[in-house]
C-alpha atoms as a PDB file:
ATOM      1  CA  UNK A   1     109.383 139.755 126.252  1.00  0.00           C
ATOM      2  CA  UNK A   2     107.252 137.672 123.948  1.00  0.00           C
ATOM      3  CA  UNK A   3     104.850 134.905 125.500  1.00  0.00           C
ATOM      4  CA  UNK A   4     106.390 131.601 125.907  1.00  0.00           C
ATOM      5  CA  UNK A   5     105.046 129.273 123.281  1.00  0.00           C
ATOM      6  CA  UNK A   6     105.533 125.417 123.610  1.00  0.00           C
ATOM      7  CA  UNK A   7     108.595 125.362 121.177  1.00  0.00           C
ATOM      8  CA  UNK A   8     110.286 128.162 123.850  1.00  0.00           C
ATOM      9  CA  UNK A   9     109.130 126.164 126.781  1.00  0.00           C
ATOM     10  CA  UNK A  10     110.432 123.000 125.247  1.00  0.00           C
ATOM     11  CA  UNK A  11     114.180 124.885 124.587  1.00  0.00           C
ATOM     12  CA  UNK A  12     114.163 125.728 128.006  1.00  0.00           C
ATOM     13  CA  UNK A  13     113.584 122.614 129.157  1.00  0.00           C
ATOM     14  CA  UNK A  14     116.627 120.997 127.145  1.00  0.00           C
ATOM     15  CA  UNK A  15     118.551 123.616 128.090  1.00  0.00           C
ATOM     16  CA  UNK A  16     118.197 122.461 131.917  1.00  0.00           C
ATOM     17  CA  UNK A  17     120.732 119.926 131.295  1.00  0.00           C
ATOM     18  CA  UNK A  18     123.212 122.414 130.079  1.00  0.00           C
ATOM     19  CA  UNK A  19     124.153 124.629 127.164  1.00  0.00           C
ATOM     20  CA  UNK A  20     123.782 122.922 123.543  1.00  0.00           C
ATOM     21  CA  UNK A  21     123.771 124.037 120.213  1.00  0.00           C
ATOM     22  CA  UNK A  22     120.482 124.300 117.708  1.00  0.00           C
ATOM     23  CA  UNK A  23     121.553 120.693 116.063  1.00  0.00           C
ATOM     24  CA  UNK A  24     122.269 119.663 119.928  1.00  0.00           C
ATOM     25  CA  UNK A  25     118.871 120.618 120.830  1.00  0.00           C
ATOM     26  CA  UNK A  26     117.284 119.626 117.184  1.00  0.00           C
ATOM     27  CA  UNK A  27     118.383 116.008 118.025  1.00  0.00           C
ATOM     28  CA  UNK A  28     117.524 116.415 121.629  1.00  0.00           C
ATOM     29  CA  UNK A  29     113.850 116.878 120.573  1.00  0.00           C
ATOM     30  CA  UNK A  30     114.084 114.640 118.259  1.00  0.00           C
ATOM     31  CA  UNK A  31     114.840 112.211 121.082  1.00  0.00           C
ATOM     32  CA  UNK A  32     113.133 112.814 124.257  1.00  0.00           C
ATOM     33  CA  UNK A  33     109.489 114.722 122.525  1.00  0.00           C
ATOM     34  CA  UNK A  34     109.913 113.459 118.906  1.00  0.00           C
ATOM     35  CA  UNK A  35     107.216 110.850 118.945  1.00  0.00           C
ATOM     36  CA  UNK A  36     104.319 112.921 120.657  1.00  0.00           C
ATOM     37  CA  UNK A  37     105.507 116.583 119.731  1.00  0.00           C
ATOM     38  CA  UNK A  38     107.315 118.121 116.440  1.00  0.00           C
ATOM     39  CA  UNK A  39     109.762 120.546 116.570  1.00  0.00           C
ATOM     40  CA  UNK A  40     111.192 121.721 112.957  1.00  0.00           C
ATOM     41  CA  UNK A  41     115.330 122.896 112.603  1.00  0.00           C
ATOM     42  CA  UNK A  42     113.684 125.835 111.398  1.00  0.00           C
ATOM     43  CA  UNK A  43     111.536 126.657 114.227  1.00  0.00           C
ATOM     44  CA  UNK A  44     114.175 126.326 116.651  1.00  0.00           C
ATOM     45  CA  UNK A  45     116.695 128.362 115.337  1.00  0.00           C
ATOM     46  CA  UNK A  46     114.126 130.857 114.485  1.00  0.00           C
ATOM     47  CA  UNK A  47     113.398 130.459 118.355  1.00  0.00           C
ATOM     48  CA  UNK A  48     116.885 130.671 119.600  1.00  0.00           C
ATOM     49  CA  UNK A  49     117.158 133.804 118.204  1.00  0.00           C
ATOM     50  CA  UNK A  50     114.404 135.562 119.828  1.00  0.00           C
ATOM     51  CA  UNK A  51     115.269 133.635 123.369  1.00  0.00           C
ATOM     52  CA  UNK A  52     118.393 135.293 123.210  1.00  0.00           C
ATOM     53  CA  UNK A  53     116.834 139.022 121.899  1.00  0.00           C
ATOM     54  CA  UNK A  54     114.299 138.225 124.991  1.00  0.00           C
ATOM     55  CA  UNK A  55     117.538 137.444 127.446  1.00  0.00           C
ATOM     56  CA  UNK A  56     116.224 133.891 128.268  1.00  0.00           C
ATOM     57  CA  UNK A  57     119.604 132.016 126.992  1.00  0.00           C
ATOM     58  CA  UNK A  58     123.393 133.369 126.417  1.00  0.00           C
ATOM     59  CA  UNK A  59     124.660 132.616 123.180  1.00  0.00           C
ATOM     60  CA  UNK A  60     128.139 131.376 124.135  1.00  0.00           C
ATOM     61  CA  UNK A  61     131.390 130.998 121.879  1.00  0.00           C
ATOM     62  CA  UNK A  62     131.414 129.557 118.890  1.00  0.00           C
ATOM     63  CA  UNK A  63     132.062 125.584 119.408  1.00  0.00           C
ATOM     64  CA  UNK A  64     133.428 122.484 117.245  1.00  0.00           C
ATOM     65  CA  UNK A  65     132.070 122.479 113.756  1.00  0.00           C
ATOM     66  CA  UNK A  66     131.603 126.251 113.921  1.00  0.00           C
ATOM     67  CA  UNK A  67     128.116 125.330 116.148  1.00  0.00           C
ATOM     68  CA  UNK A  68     127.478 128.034 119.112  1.00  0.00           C
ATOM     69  CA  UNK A  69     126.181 127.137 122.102  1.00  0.00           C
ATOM     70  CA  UNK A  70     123.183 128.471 123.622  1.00  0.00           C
ATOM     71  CA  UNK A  71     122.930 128.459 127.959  1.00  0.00           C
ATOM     72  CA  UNK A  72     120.069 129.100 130.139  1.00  0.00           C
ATOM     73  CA  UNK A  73     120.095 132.319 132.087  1.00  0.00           C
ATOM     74  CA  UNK A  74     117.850 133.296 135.471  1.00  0.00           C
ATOM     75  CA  UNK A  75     115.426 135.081 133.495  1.00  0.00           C
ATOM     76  CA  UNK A  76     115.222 131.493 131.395  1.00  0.00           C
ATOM     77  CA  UNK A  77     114.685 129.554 134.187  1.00  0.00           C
ATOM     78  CA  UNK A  78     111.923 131.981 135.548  1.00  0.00           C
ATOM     79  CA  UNK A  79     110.506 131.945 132.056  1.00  0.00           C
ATOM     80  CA  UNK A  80     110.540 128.427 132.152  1.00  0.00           C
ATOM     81  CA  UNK A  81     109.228 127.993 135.670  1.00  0.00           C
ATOM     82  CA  UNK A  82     105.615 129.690 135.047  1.00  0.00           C
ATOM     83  CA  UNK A  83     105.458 128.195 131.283  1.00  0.00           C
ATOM     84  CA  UNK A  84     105.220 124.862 133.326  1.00  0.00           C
ATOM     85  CA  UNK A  85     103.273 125.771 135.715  1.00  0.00           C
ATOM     86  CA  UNK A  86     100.638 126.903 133.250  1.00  0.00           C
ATOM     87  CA  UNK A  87      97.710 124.144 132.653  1.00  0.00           C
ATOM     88  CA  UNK A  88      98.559 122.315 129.184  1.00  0.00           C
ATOM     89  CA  UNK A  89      96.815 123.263 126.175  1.00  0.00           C
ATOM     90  CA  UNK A  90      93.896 120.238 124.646  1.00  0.00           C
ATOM     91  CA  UNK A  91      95.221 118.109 122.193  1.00  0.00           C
ATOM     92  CA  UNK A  92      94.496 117.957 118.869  1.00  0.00           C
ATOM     93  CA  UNK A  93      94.480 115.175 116.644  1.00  0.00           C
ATOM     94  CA  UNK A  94      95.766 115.768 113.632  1.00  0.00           C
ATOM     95  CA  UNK A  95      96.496 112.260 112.021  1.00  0.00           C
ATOM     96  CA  UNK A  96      96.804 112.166 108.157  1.00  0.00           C
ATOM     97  CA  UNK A  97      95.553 108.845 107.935  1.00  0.00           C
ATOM     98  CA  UNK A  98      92.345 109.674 108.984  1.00  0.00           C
ATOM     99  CA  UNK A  99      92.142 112.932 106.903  1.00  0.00           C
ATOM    100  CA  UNK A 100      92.662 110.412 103.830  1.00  0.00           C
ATOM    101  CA  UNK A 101      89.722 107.751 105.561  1.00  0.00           C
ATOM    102  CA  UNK A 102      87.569 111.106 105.328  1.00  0.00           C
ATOM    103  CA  UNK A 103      87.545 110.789 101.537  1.00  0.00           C
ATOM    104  CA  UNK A 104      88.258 107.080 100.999  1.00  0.00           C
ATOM    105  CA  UNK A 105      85.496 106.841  98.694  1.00  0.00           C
ATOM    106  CA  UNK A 106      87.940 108.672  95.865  1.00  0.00           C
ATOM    107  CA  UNK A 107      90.546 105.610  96.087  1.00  0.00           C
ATOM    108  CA  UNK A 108      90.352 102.624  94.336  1.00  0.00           C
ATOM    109  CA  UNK A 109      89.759  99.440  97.222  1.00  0.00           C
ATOM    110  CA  UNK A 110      93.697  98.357  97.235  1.00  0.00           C
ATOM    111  CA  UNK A 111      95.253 101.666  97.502  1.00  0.00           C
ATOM    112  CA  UNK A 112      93.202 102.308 100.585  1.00  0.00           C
ATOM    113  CA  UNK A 113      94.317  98.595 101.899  1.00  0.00           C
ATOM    114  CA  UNK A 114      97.773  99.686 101.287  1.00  0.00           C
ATOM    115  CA  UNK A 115      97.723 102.788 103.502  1.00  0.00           C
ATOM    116  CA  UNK A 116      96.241 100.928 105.675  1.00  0.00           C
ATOM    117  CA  UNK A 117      98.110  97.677 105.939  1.00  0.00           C
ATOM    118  CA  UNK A 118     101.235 100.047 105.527  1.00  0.00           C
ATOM    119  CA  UNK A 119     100.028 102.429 108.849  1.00  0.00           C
ATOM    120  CA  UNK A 120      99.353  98.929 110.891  1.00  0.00           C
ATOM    121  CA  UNK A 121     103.144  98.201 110.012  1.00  0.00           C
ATOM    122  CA  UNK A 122     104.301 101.438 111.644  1.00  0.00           C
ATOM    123  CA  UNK A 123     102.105 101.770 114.731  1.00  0.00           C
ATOM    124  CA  UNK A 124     102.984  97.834 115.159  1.00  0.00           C
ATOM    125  CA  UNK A 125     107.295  98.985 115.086  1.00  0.00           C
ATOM    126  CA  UNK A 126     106.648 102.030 117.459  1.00  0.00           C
ATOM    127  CA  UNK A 127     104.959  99.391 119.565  1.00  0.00           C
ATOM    128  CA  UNK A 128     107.470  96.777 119.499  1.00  0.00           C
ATOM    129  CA  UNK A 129     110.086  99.677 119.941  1.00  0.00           C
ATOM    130  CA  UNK A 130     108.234 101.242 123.128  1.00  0.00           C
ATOM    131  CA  UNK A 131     108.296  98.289 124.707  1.00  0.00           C
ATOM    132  CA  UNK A 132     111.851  97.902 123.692  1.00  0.00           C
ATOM    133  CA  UNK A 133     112.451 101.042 125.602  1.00  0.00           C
ATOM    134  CA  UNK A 134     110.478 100.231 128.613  1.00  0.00           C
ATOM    135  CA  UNK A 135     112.655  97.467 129.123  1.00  0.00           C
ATOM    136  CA  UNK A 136     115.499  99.048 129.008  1.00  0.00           C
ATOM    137  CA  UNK A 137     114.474 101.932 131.118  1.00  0.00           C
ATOM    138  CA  UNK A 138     113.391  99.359 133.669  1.00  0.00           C
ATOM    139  CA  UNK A 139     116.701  97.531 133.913  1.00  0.00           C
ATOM    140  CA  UNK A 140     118.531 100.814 134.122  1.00  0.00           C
ATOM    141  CA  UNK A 141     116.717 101.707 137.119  1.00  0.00           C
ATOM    142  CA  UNK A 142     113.774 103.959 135.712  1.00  0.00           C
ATOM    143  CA  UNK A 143     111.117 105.139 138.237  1.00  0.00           C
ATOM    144  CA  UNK A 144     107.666 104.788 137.744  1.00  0.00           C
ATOM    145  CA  UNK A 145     107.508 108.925 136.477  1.00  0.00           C
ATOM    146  CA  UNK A 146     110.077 109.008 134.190  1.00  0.00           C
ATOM    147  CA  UNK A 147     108.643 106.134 132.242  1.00  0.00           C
ATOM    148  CA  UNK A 148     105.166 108.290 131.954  1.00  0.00           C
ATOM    149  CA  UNK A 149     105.408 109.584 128.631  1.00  0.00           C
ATOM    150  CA  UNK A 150     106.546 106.066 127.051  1.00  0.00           C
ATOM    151  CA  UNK A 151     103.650 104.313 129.147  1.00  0.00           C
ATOM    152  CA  UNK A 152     101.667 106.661 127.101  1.00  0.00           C
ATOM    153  CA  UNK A 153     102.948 105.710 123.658  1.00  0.00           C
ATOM    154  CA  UNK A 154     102.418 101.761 124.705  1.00  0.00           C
ATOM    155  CA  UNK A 155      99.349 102.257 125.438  1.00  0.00           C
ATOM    156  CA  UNK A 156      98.419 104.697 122.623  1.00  0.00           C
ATOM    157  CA  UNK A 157     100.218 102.418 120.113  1.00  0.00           C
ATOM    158  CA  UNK A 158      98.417  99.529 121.254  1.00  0.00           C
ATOM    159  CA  UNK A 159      94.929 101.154 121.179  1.00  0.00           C
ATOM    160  CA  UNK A 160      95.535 102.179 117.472  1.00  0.00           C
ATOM    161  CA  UNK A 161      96.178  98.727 116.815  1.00  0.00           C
ATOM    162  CA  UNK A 162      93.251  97.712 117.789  1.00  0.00           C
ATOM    163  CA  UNK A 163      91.721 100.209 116.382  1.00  0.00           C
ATOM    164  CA  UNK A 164      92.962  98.943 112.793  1.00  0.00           C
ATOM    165  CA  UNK A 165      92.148  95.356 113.847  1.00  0.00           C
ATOM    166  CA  UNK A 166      88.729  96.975 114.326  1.00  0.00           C
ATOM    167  CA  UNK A 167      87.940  98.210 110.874  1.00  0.00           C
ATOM    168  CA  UNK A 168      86.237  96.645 108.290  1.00  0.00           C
ATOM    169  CA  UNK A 169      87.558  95.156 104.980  1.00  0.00           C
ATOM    170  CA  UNK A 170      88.201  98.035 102.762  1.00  0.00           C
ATOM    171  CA  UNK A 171      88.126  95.993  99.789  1.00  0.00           C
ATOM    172  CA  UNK A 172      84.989  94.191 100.780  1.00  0.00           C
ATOM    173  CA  UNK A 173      81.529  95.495  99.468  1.00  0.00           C
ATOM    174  CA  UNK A 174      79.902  97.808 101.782  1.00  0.00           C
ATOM    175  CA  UNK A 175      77.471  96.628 104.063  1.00  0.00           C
ATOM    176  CA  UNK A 176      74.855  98.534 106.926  1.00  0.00           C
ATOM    177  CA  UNK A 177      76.652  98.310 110.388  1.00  0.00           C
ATOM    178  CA  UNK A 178      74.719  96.730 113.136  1.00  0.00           C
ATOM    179  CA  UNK A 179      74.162  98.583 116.136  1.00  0.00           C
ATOM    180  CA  UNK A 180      76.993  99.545 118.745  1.00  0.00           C
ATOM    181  CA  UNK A 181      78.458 102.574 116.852  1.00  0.00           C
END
């Protein structure tokens, strides 16, 4: 059996709640580890296959719409059980905004304040929509651990925000910083 990569650990996960399909779990992703973690249709069906060659899911009848469904077997849930329990890999940021800060220098003043003013707007509407959430969790009866991830994304959404109210004018003539960083 192959190692369990995050994209296998993440199937098994889903596939706790029950068999699904590859769109099922696609849009499951999509939905629960979408805005901290990508999964690609491609991956996952490439990933289905070889959890079923490995015996970790059952790939059941063929469903509505001509989907099949895939279901978690023991050896799954054992798979899944000491991917878990494994300590988490470190993050890495890789944040295409900041790639294109890197070489700023090579874009005229108002293209760079459009990426920026147009990477404010987003981080501002994942804000506004995390909070959205929250709420929503909250009145549904959400304990303090299941709203850990989204308390993340507040809080990460709101640093970046600051962040961008931070920066300098990028249409403004340079000009030596002054201490601090």
């Amino acid at each position: 059996m192959r190692a369990v990569n995050a994209t296998v650990g993440s199937l098994l996960g889903f596939l706790h709640d029950g068999p699904q399909s590859g769109w099922d779990l696609v849009a499951t992703a999509q939905h629960r580890i979408g805005d901290f973690w990508s999964l690609t249709r491609s991956q996952v069906y490439r990933e289905l296959t070889g959890m079923a060659d490995d015996g970790l899911i059952t790939v059941q009848e063929t469903g509505p719409r001509e989907r099949r469904a895939y279901a978690l077997t023991d050896l799954g849930r054992e798979a899944f059980r000491d991917w878990i329990s494994r300590p988490p890999g470190e993050e890495q940021i890789r944040y295409p905004l900041l790639l294109t800060l890197a070489f700023a220098d090579h874009l005229p003043p108002e293209r760079l304040a459009a990426h920026l003013a147009d990477h404010r707007a987003i981080h501002q509407a994942r804000l506004d929509d995390y909070r959205r959430q929250h709420g929503q969790a909250v009145a549904a009866g959400a304990r303090a651990r299941d709203l850990i991830t989204l308390d993340f994304g507040e809080r990460y959404e709101a640093a970046v925000l600051g962040w961008f109210d931070a920066l300098p004018d990028p249409v403004a003539p340079d000009r030596p910083t002054t201490g601090g960083r």
